[in-house]
N, C-alpha and C. Protein backbone atom coordinates (compact mmCIF):
# COMPACT_ATOMS: atom_id res chain seq x y z
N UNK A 1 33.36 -56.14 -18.50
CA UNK A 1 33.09 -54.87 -19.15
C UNK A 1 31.99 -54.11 -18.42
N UNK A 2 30.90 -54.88 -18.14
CA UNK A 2 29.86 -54.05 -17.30
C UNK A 2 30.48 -53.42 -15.78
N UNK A 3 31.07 -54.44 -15.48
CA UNK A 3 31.36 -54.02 -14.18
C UNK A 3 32.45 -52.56 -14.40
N UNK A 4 33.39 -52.64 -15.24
CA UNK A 4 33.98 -51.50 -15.59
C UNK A 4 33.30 -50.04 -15.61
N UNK A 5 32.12 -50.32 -16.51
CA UNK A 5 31.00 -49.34 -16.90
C UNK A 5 30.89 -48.56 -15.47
N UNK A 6 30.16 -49.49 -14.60
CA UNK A 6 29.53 -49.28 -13.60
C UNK A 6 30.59 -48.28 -12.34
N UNK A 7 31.54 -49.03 -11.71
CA UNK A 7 32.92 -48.43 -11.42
C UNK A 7 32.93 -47.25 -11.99
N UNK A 8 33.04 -46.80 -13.51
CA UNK A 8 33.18 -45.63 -13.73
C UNK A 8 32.38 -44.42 -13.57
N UNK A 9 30.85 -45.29 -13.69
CA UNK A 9 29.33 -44.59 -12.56
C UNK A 9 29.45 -44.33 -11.78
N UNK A 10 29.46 -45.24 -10.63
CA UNK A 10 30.27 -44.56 -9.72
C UNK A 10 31.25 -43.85 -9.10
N UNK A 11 31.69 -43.74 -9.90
CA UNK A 11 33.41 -42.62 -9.53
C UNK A 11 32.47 -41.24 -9.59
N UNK A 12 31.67 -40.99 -10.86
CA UNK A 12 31.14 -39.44 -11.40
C UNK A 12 30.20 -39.40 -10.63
N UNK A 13 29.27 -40.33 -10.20
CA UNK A 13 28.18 -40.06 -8.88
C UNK A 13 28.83 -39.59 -7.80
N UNK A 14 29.42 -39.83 -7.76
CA UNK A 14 30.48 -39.81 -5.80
C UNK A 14 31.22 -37.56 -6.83
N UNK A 15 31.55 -37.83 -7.59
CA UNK A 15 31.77 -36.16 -8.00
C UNK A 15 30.63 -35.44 -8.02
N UNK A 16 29.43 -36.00 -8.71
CA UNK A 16 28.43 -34.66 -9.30
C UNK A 16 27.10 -35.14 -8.10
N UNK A 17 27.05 -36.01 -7.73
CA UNK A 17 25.20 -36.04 -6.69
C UNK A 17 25.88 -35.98 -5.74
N UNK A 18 25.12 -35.36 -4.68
CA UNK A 18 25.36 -35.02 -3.33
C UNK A 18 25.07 -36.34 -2.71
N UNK A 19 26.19 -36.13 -1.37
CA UNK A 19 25.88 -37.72 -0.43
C UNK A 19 25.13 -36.75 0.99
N UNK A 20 23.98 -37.70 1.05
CA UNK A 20 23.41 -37.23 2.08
C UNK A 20 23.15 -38.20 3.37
N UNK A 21 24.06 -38.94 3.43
CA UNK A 21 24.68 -39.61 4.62
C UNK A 21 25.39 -38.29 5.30
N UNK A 22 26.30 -38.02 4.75
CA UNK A 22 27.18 -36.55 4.99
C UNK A 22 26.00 -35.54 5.72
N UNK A 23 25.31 -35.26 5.15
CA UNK A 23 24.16 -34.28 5.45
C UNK A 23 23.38 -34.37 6.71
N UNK A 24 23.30 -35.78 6.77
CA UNK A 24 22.50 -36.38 7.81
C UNK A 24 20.89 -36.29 7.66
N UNK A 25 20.45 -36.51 6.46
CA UNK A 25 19.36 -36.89 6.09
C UNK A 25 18.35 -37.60 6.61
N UNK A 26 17.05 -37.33 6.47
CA UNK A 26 16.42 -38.44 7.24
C UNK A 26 15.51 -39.11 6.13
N UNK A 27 15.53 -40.44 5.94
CA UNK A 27 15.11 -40.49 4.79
C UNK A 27 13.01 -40.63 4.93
N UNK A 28 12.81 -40.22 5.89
CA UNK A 28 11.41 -40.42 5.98
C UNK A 28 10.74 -38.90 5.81
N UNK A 29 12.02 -37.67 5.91
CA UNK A 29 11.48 -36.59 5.31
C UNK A 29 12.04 -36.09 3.69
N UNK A 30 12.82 -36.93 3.29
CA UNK A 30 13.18 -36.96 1.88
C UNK A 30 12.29 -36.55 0.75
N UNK A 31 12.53 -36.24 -0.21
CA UNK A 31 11.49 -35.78 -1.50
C UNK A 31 11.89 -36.87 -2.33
N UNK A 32 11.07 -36.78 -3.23
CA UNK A 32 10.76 -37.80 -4.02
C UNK A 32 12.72 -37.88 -5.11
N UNK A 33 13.01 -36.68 -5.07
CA UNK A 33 14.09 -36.37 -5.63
C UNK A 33 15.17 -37.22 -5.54
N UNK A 34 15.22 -36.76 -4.36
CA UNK A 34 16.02 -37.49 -3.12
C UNK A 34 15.58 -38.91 -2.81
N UNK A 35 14.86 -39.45 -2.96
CA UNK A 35 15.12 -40.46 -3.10
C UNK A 35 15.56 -41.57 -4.43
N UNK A 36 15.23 -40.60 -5.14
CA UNK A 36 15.26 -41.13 -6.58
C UNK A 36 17.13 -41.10 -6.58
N UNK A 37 17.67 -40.02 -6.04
CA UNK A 37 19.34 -40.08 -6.07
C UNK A 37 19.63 -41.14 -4.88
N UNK A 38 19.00 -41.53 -4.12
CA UNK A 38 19.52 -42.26 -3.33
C UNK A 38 19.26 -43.88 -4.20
N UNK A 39 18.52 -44.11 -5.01
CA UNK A 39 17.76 -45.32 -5.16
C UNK A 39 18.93 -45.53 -6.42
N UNK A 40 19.33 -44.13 -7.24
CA UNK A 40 20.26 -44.58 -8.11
C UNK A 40 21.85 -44.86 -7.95
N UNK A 41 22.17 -44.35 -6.42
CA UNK A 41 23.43 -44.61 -6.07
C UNK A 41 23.39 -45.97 -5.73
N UNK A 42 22.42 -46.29 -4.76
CA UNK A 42 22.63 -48.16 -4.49
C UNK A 42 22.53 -49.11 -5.61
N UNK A 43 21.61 -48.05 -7.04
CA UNK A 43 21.23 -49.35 -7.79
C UNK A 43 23.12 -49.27 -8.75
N UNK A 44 23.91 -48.26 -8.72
CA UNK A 44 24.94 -48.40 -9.13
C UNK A 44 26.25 -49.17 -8.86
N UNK A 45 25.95 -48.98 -7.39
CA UNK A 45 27.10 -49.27 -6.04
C UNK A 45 26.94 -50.94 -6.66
N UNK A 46 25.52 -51.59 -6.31
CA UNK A 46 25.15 -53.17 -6.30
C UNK A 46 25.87 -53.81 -7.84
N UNK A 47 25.76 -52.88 -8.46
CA UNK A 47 26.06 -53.58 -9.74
C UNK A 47 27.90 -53.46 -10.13
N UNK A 48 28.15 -52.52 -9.57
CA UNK A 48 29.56 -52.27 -9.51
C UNK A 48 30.62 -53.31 -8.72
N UNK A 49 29.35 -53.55 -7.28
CA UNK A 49 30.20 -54.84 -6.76
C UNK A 49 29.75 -56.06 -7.32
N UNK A 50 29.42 -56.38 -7.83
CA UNK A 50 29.07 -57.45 -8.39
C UNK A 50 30.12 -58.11 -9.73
C-alpha cells in the first residue's frame, strides 16, 4: 500500500515540479527552494523503489 502511495507521488511530481536535470542546474548555485524540490523528489523516488 505504501509503495502504491508513493508511485502515485511520483507520477504528480514528474507533472507539477520542474526537473532540473533537464535545465542543467548546478546544484552548488541552487536556492534553498530548489533544493528543497530536489531533496523531495529523491526522498519520494527512494521510497517508491523500495
Amino acid at each position: 500500500m505504501k509503495k502504491q502511495v508513493f508511485k502515485f507521488i511520483a507520477k504528480m511530481n514528474k507533472i507539477a515540479l520542474p526537473s532540473y536535470t533537464k535545465k542543467g542546474l548546478d546544484i552548488s548555485k541552487a536556492s534553498k527552494i530548489q533544493l528543497a524540490i530536489i531533496g523531495w523528489k529523491s526522498f519520494v523516488t527512494q521510497n517508491s523503489l523500495n
